[in-house]
Each structure stands twice: as C-alpha cells, then as structure tokens.
C-alpha atoms as a PDB file:
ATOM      1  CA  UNK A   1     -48.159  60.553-148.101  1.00  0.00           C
ATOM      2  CA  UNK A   2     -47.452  58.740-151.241  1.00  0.00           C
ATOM      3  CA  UNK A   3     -50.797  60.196-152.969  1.00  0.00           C
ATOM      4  CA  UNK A   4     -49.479  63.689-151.660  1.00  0.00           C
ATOM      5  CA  UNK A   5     -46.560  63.570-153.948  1.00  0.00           C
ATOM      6  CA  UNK A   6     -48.412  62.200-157.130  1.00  0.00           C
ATOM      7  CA  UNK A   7     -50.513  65.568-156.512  1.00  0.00           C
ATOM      8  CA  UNK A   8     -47.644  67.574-155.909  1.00  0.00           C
ATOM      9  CA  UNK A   9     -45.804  66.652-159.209  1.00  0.00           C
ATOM     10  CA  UNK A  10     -49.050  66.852-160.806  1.00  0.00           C
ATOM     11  CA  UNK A  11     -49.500  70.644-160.063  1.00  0.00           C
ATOM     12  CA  UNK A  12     -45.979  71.130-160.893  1.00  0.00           C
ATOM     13  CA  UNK A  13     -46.457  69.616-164.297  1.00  0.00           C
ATOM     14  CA  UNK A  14     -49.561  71.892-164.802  1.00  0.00           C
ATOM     15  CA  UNK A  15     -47.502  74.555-163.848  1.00  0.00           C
ATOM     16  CA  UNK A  16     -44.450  74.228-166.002  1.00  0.00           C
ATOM     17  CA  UNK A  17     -46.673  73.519-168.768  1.00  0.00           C
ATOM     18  CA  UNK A  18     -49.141  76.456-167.967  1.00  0.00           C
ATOM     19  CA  UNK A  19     -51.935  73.903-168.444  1.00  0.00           C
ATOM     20  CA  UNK A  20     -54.435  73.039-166.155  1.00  0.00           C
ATOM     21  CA  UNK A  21     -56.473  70.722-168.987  1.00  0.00           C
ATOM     22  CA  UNK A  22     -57.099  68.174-170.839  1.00  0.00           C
ATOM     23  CA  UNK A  23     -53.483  67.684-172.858  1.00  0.00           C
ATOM     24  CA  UNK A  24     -55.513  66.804-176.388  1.00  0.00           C
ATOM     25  CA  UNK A  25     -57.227  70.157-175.551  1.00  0.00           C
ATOM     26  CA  UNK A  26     -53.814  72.194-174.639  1.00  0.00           C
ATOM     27  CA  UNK A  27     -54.343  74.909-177.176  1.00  0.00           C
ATOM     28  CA  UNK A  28     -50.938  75.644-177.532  1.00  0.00           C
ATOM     29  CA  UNK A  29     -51.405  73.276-180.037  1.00  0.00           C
ATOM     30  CA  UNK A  30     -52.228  75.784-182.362  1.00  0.00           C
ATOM     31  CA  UNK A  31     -49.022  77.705-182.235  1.00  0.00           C
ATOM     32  CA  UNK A  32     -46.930  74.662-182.792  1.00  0.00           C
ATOM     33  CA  UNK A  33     -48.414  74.389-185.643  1.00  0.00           C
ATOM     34  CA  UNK A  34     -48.513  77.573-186.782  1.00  0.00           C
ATOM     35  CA  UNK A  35     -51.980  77.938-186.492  1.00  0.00           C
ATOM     36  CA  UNK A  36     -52.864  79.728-184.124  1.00  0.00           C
ATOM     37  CA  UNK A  37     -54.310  83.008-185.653  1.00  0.00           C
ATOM     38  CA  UNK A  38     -57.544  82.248-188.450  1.00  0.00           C
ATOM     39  CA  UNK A  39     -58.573  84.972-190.079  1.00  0.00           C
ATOM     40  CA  UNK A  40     -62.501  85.046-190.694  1.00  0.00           C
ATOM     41  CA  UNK A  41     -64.705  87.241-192.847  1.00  0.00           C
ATOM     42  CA  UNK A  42     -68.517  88.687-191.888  1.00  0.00           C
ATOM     43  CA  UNK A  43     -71.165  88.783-194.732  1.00  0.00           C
ATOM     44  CA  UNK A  44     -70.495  92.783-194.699  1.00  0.00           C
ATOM     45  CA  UNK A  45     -67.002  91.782-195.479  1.00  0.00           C
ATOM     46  CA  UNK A  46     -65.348  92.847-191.543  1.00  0.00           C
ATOM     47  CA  UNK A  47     -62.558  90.623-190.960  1.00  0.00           C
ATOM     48  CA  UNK A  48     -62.071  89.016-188.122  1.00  0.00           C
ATOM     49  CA  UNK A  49     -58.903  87.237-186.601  1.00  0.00           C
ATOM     50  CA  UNK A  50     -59.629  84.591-184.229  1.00  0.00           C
ATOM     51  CA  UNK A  51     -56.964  83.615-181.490  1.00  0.00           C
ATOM     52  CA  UNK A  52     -56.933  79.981-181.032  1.00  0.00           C
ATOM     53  CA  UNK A  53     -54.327  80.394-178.018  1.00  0.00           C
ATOM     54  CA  UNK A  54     -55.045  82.874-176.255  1.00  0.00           C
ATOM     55  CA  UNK A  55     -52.768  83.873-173.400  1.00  0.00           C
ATOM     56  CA  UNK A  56     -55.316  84.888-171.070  1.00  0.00           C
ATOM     57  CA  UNK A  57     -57.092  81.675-171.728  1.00  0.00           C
ATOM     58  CA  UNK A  58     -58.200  80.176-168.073  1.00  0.00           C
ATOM     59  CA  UNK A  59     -57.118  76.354-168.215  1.00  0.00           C
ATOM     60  CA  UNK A  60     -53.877  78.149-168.247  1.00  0.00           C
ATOM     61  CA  UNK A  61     -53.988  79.828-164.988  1.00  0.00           C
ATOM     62  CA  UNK A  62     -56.449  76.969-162.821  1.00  0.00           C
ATOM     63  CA  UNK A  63     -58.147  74.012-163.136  1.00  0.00           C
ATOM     64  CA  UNK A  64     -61.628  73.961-164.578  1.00  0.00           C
ATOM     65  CA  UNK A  65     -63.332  71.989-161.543  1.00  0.00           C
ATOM     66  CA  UNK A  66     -63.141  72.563-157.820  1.00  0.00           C
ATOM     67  CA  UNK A  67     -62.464  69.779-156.057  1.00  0.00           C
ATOM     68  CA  UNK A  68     -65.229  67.273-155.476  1.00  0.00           C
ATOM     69  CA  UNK A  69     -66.978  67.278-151.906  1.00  0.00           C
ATOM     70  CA  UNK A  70     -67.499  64.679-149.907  1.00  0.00           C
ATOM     71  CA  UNK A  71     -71.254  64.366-150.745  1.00  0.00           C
ATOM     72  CA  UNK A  72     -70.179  64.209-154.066  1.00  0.00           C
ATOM     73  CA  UNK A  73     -67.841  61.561-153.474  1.00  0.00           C
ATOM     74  CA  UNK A  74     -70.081  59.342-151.505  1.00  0.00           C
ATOM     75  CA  UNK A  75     -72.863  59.971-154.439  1.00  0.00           C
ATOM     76  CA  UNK A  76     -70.987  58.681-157.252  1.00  0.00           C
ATOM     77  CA  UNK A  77     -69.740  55.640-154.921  1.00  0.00           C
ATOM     78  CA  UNK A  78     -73.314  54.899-154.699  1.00  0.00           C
ATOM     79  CA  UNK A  79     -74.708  55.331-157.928  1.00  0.00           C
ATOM     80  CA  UNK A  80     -71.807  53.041-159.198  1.00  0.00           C
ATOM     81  CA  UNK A  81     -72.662  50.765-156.485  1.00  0.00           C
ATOM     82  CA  UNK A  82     -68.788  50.379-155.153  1.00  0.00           C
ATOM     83  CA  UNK A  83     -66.283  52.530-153.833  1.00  0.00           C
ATOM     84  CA  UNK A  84     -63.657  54.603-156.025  1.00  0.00           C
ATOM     85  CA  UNK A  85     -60.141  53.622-156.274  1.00  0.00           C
ATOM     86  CA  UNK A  86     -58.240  55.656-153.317  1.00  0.00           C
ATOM     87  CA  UNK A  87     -55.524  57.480-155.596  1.00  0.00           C
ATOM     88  CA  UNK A  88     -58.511  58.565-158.090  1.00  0.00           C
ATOM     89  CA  UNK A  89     -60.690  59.753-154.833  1.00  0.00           C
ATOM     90  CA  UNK A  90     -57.846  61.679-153.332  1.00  0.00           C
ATOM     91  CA  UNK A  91     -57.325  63.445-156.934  1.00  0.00           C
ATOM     92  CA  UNK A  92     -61.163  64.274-157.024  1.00  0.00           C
ATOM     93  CA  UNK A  93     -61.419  65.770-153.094  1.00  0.00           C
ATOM     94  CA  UNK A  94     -57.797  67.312-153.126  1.00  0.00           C
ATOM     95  CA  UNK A  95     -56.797  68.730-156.980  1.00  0.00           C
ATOM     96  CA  UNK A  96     -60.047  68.880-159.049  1.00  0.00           C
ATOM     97  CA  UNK A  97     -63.179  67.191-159.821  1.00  0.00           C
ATOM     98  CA  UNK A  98     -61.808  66.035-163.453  1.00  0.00           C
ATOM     99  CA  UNK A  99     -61.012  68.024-166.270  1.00  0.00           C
ATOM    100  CA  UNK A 100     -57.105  67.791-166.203  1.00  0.00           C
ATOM    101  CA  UNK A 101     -54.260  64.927-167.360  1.00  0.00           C
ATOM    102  CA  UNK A 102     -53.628  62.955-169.944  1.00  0.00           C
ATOM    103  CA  UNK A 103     -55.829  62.971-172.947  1.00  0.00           C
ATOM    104  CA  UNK A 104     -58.889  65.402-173.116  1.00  0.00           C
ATOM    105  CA  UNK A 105     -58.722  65.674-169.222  1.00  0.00           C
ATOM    106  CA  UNK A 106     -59.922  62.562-166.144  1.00  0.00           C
ATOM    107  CA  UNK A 107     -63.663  62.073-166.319  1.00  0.00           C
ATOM    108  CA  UNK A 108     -65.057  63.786-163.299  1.00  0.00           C
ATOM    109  CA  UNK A 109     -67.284  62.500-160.468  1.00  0.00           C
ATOM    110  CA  UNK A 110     -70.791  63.645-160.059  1.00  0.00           C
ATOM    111  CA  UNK A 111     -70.617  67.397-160.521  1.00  0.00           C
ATOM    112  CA  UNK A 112     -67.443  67.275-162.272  1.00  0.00           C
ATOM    113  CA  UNK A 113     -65.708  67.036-165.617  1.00  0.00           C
ATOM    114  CA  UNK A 114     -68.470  65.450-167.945  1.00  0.00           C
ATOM    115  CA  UNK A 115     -68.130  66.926-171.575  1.00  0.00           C
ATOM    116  CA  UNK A 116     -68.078  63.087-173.027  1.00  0.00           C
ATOM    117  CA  UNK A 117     -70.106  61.767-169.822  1.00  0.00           C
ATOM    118  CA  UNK A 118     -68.704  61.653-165.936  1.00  0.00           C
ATOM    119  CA  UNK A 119     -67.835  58.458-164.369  1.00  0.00           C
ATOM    120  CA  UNK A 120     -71.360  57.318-163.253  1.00  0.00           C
ATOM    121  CA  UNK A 121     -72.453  57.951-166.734  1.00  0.00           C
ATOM    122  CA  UNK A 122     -70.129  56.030-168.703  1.00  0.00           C
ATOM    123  CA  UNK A 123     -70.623  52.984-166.639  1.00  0.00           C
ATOM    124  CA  UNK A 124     -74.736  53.023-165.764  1.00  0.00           C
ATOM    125  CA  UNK A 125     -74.466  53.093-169.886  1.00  0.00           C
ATOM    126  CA  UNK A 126     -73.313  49.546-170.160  1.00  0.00           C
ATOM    127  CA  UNK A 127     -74.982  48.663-167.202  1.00  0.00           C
ATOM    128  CA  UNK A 128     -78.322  48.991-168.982  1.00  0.00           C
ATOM    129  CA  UNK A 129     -77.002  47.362-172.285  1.00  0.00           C
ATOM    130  CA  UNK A 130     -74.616  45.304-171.783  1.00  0.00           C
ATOM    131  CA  UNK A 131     -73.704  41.603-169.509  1.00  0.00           C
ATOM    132  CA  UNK A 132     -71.231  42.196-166.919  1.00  0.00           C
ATOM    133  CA  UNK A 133     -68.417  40.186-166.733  1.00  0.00           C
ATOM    134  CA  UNK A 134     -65.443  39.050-164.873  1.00  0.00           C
ATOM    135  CA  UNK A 135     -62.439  40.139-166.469  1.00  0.00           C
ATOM    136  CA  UNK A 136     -59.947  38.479-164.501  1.00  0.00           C
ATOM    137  CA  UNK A 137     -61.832  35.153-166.258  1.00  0.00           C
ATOM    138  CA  UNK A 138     -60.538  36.462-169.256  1.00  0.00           C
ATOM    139  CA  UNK A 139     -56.817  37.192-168.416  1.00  0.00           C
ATOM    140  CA  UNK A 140     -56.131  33.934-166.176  1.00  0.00           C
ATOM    141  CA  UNK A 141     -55.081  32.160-168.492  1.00  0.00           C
ATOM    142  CA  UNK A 142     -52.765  34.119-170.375  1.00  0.00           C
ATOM    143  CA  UNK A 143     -50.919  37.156-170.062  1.00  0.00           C
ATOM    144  CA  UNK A 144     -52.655  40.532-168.556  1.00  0.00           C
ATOM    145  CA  UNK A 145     -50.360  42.528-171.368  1.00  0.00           C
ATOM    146  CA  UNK A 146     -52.178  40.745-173.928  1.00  0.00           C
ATOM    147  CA  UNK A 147     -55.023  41.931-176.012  1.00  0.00           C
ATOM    148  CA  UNK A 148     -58.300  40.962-175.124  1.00  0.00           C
ATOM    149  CA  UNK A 149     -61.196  41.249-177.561  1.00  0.00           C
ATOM    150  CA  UNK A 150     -64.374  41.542-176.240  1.00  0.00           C
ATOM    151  CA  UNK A 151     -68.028  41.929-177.934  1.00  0.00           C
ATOM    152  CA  UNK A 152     -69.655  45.131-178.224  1.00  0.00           C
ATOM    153  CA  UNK A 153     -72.559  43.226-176.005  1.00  0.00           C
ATOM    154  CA  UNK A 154     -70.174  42.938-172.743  1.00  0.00           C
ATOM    155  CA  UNK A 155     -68.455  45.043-170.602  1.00  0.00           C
ATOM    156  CA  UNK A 156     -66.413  44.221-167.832  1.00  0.00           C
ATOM    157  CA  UNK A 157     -67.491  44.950-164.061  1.00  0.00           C
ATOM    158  CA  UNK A 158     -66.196  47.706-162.366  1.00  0.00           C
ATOM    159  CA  UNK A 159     -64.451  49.280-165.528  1.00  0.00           C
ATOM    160  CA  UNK A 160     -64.699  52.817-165.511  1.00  0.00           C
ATOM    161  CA  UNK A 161     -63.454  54.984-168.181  1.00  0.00           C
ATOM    162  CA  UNK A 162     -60.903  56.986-167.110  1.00  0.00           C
ATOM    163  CA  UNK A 163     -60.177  59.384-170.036  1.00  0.00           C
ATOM    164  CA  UNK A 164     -60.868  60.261-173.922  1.00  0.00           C
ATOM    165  CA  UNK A 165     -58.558  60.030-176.629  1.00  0.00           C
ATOM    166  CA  UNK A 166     -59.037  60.166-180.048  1.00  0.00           C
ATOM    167  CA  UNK A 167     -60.251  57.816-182.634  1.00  0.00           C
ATOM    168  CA  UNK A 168     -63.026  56.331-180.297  1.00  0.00           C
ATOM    169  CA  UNK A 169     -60.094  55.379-177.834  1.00  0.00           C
ATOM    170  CA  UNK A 170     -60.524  55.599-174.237  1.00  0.00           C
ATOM    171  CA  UNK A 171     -58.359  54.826-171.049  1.00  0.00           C
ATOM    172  CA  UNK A 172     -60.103  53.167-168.703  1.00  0.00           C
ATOM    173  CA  UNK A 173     -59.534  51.918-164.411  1.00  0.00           C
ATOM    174  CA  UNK A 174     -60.039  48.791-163.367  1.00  0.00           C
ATOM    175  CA  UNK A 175     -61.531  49.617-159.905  1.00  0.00           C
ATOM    176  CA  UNK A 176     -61.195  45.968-158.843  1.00  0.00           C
ATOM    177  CA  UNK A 177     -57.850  45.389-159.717  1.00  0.00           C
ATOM    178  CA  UNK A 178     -56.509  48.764-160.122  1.00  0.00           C
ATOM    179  CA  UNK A 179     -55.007  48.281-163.494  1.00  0.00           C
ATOM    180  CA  UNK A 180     -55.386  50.528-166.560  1.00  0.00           C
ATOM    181  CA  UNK A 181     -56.489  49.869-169.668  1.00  0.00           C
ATOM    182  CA  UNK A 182     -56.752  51.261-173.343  1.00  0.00           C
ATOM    183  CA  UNK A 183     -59.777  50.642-175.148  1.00  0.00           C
ATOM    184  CA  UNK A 184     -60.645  50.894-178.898  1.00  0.00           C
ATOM    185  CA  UNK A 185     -62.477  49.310-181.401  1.00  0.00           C
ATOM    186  CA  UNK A 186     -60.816  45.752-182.207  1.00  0.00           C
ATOM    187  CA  UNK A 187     -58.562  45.606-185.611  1.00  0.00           C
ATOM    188  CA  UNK A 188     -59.680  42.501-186.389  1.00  0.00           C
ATOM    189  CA  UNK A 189     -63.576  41.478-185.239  1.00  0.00           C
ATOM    190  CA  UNK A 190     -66.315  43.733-186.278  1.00  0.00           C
ATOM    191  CA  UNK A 191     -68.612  44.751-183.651  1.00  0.00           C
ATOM    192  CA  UNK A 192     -66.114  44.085-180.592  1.00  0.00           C
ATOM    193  CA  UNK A 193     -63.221  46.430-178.876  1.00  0.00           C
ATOM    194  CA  UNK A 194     -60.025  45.272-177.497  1.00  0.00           C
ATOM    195  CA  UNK A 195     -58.457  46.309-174.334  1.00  0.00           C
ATOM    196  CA  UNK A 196     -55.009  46.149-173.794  1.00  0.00           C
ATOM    197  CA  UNK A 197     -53.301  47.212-170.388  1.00  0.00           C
ATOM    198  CA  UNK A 198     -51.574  50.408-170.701  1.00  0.00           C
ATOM    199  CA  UNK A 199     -50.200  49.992-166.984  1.00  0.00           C
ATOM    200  CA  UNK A 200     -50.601  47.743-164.054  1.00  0.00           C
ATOM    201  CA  UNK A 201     -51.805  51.115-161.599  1.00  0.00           C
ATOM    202  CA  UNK A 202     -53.298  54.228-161.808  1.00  0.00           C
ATOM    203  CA  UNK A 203     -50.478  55.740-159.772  1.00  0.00           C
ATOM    204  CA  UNK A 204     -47.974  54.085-162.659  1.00  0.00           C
ATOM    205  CA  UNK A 205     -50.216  55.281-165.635  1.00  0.00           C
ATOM    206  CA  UNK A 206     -49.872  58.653-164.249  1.00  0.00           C
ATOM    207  CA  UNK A 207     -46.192  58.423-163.708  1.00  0.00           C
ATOM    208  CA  UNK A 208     -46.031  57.514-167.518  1.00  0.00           C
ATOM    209  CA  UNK A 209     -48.027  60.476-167.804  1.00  0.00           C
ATOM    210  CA  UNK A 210     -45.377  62.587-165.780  1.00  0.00           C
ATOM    211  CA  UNK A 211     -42.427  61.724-167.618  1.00  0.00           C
ATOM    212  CA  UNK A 212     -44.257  62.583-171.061  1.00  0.00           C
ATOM    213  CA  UNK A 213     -44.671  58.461-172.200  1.00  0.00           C
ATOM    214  CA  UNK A 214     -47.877  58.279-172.089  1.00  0.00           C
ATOM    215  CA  UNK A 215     -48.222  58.567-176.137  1.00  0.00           C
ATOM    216  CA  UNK A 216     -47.836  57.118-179.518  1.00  0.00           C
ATOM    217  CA  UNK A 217     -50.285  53.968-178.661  1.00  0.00           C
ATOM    218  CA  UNK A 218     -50.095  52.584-182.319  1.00  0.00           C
ATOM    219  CA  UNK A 219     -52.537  54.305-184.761  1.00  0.00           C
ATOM    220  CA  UNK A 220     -54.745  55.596-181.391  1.00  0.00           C
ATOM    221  CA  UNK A 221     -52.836  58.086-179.458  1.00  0.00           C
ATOM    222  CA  UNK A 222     -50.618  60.888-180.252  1.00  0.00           C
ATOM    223  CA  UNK A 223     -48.807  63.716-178.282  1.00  0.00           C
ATOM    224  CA  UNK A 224     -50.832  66.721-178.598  1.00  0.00           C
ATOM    225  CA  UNK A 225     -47.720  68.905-179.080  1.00  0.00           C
ATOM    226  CA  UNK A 226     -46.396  66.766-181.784  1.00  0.00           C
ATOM    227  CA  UNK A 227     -47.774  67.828-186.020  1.00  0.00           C
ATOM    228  CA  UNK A 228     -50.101  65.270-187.723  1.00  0.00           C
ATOM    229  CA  UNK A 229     -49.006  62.824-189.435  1.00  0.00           C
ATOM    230  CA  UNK A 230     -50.938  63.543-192.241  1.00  0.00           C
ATOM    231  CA  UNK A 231     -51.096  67.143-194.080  1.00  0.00           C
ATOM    232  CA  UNK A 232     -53.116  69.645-191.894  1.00  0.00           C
ATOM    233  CA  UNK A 233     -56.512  70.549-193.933  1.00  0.00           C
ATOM    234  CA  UNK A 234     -56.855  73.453-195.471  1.00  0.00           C
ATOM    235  CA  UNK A 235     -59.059  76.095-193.719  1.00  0.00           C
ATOM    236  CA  UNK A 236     -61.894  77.397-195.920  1.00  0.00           C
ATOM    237  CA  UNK A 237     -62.925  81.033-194.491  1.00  0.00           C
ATOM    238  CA  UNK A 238     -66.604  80.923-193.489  1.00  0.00           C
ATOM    239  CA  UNK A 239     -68.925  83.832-193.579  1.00  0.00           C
ATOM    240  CA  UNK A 240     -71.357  84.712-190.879  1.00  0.00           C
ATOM    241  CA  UNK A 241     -74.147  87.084-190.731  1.00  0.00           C
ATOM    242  CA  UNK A 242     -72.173  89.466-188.681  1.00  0.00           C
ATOM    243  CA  UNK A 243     -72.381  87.900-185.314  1.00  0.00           C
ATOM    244  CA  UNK A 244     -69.055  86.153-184.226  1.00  0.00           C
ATOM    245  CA  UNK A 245     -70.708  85.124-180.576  1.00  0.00           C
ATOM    246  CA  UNK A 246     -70.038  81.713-181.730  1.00  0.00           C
ATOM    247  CA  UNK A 247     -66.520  81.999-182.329  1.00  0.00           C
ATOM    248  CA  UNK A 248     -65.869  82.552-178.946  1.00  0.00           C
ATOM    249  CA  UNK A 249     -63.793  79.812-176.958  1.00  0.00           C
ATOM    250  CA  UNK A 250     -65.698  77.438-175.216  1.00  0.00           C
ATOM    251  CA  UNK A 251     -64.756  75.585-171.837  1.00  0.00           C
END
C-alpha cells in the first residue's frame, strides 16, 4: 500500500509536469532559457530552424520503458547476485523499467533504461576492477552523514547506481542498507570519490524528489529548470551537406 502511493504521486508529478523523463533531460529547458528555437544553415544556404522542445515530443505524453517483467526482474537479481530493494522492484514491474525521476532518469533493469549503463552494468563494472568492501566498516565509527572518501580501486558491495547527474556525479542505493548516496570525484584526494548520503531511504530520496529538494548539491547538482550559473555559450551555426537526419531528436 505504501509503495502504491509513492507511484501514485509519482505519475501525478509526471503529469503536472508533462514529463515522463529524466528531469536533466526535461527539454523544456530550452524555453526557459530562451533557447528553444536554433536556427541552422545547409551548405546550399536552406535554413533550417530546429525545435529543441517540441510539444509533440513523447517523454511528454508516456514513459520511455514498459514496465519490467518478471523474467526481467528475476534476471537482473541474478546477474547482480542479490535481490533488488522492494520499493525500486515495485517501480520497475508497476511504472517503468527506468528512464524517469530525478536526474537524467533511474537506471533501468535488464531491458530497461541503459543510455549510461543499466543496473547490472554499472555494478559487474567494479566487480571486475575493483575490491569489494563493507561499507558499514567505514561509517561505524562516525557519522553516516559524513563524507567518506574512498579509492578509485574499491567499491562498496551491493552499491548500485541509481541515477546520473552531471559533472561525473551519480546517486547511488545501498541495497543492503537501503540508504542513498551521492557520489563524485573527491575535492581533496586525487584518484578517489567521496560519497556522502543524500537520504537515509529510497522512498525518502524520492520524497525529496517530490517536493522539488532534491537539488543544488554544492558545485554537483542543479535544477534543470533553473539558468546556469555561468553565461550560456554562444551557438556557432554549423553547416551540413544538406541532410539534417541528424538533427533529429533522439530518445
């Protein structure tokens, strides 16, 4: 029941916001901005205006993914080699296999949402080059909101990543403790990241998500729908030799 109305509120979210995507890839962006038409020139000289939000654009109408079957489901489980969080599993078989939420969209189980890697990929990655380790040997003896810096040689067991940001900054799920973390390359010790807890569920980092405070993580996160901080770049028309197949949006 409790799951039920995470999805509910979820779906009205997407809904209000006529978004069924990633948030970083929410191209209303564009028009916040002002930029949403770009006006492009062919070698013959044919100008061409490029929408960048499109209203018929289909993350705003549905989600990207079905939902994940149960084969699919089971498969990841065992190619991870232990079983997904409940909350996360319920969000795969009921809403969508990945593809929608905070950042650039919930990395998908097998056959889901993989455009930076699904689930199984992201963690059979370090479990070919890196040592596992316990984290909760790391965090008992001090506090689980403080930053932990880790070497680029380790990676904790059972971490999954969760979701993309920018600036090589990921969220990521405990699936042994439930807890969610952000991850990004350490401030202070070269070839090591830091992970700092960003909230002590997945159920509460998605409530964060729901009330729109699930941004402006230091230097490493920012609200889609907010400008830059720094000057947008200028746009230098490119010239093509006449076919704009290309320039077409991509999922």
């Amino acid at each position: 029941m409790e799951h039920t109305i995470v999805i509910d509120r979820i779906l009205e979210k997407c809904q209000e916001q006529k978004w069924y995507g990633g948030d970083m890839s929410n191209t209303t962006r564009y028009t916040k901005r002002g930029e949403r038409y770009e006006t492009y020139y062919t070698a013959e000289g044919k100008q061409i205006i490029k929408d960048h939000d499109p209203d018929d654009h289909p993350r705003k109408m549905s989600f990207a993914y079905a939902p994940a079957s149960v084969e699919q489901l089971l498969a990841t489980e065992q190619a991870l080699g232990f079983p997904l969080p409940p909350l996360l599993r319920t969000l795969y078989a009921q809403m969508a296999n990945g593809g929608f939420g905070p950042g650039y969209g919930l990395h998908g189980a097998l056959g889901g949402f993989d455009e930076a890697g699904n689930l199984v990929d992201g963690y059979t990655f370090h479990l070919t080059r890196s040592e596992l380790i316990d984290l909760e040997s790391y965090t008992s003896t001090s506090s689980v909101h403080d930053p932990i810096d880790l070497p680029n040689t380790v990676w904790p067991r059972y971490l999954l990543y969760l979701c993309d940001w920018d600036c090589a900054t990921t969220s990521c799920l405990d699936a042994a403790t439930g807890r969610v973390y952000l991850c990004h390359p350490s401030r202070t010790e070269s070839r090591s990241f830091t992970l700092v807890q960003e909230a002590p569920s997945l159920q509460a980092w998605l409530e964060l998500w729901l009330v729109g405070e699930l941004k402006n993580k230091g230097q490493y996160i920012k609200d889609p729908g907010e400008p830059d901080d720094e000057p947008p770049m200028t746009v230098v028309p490119f010239y093509t030799s006449g076919d704009t197949s290309e320039m077409d949006d991509g999922e």
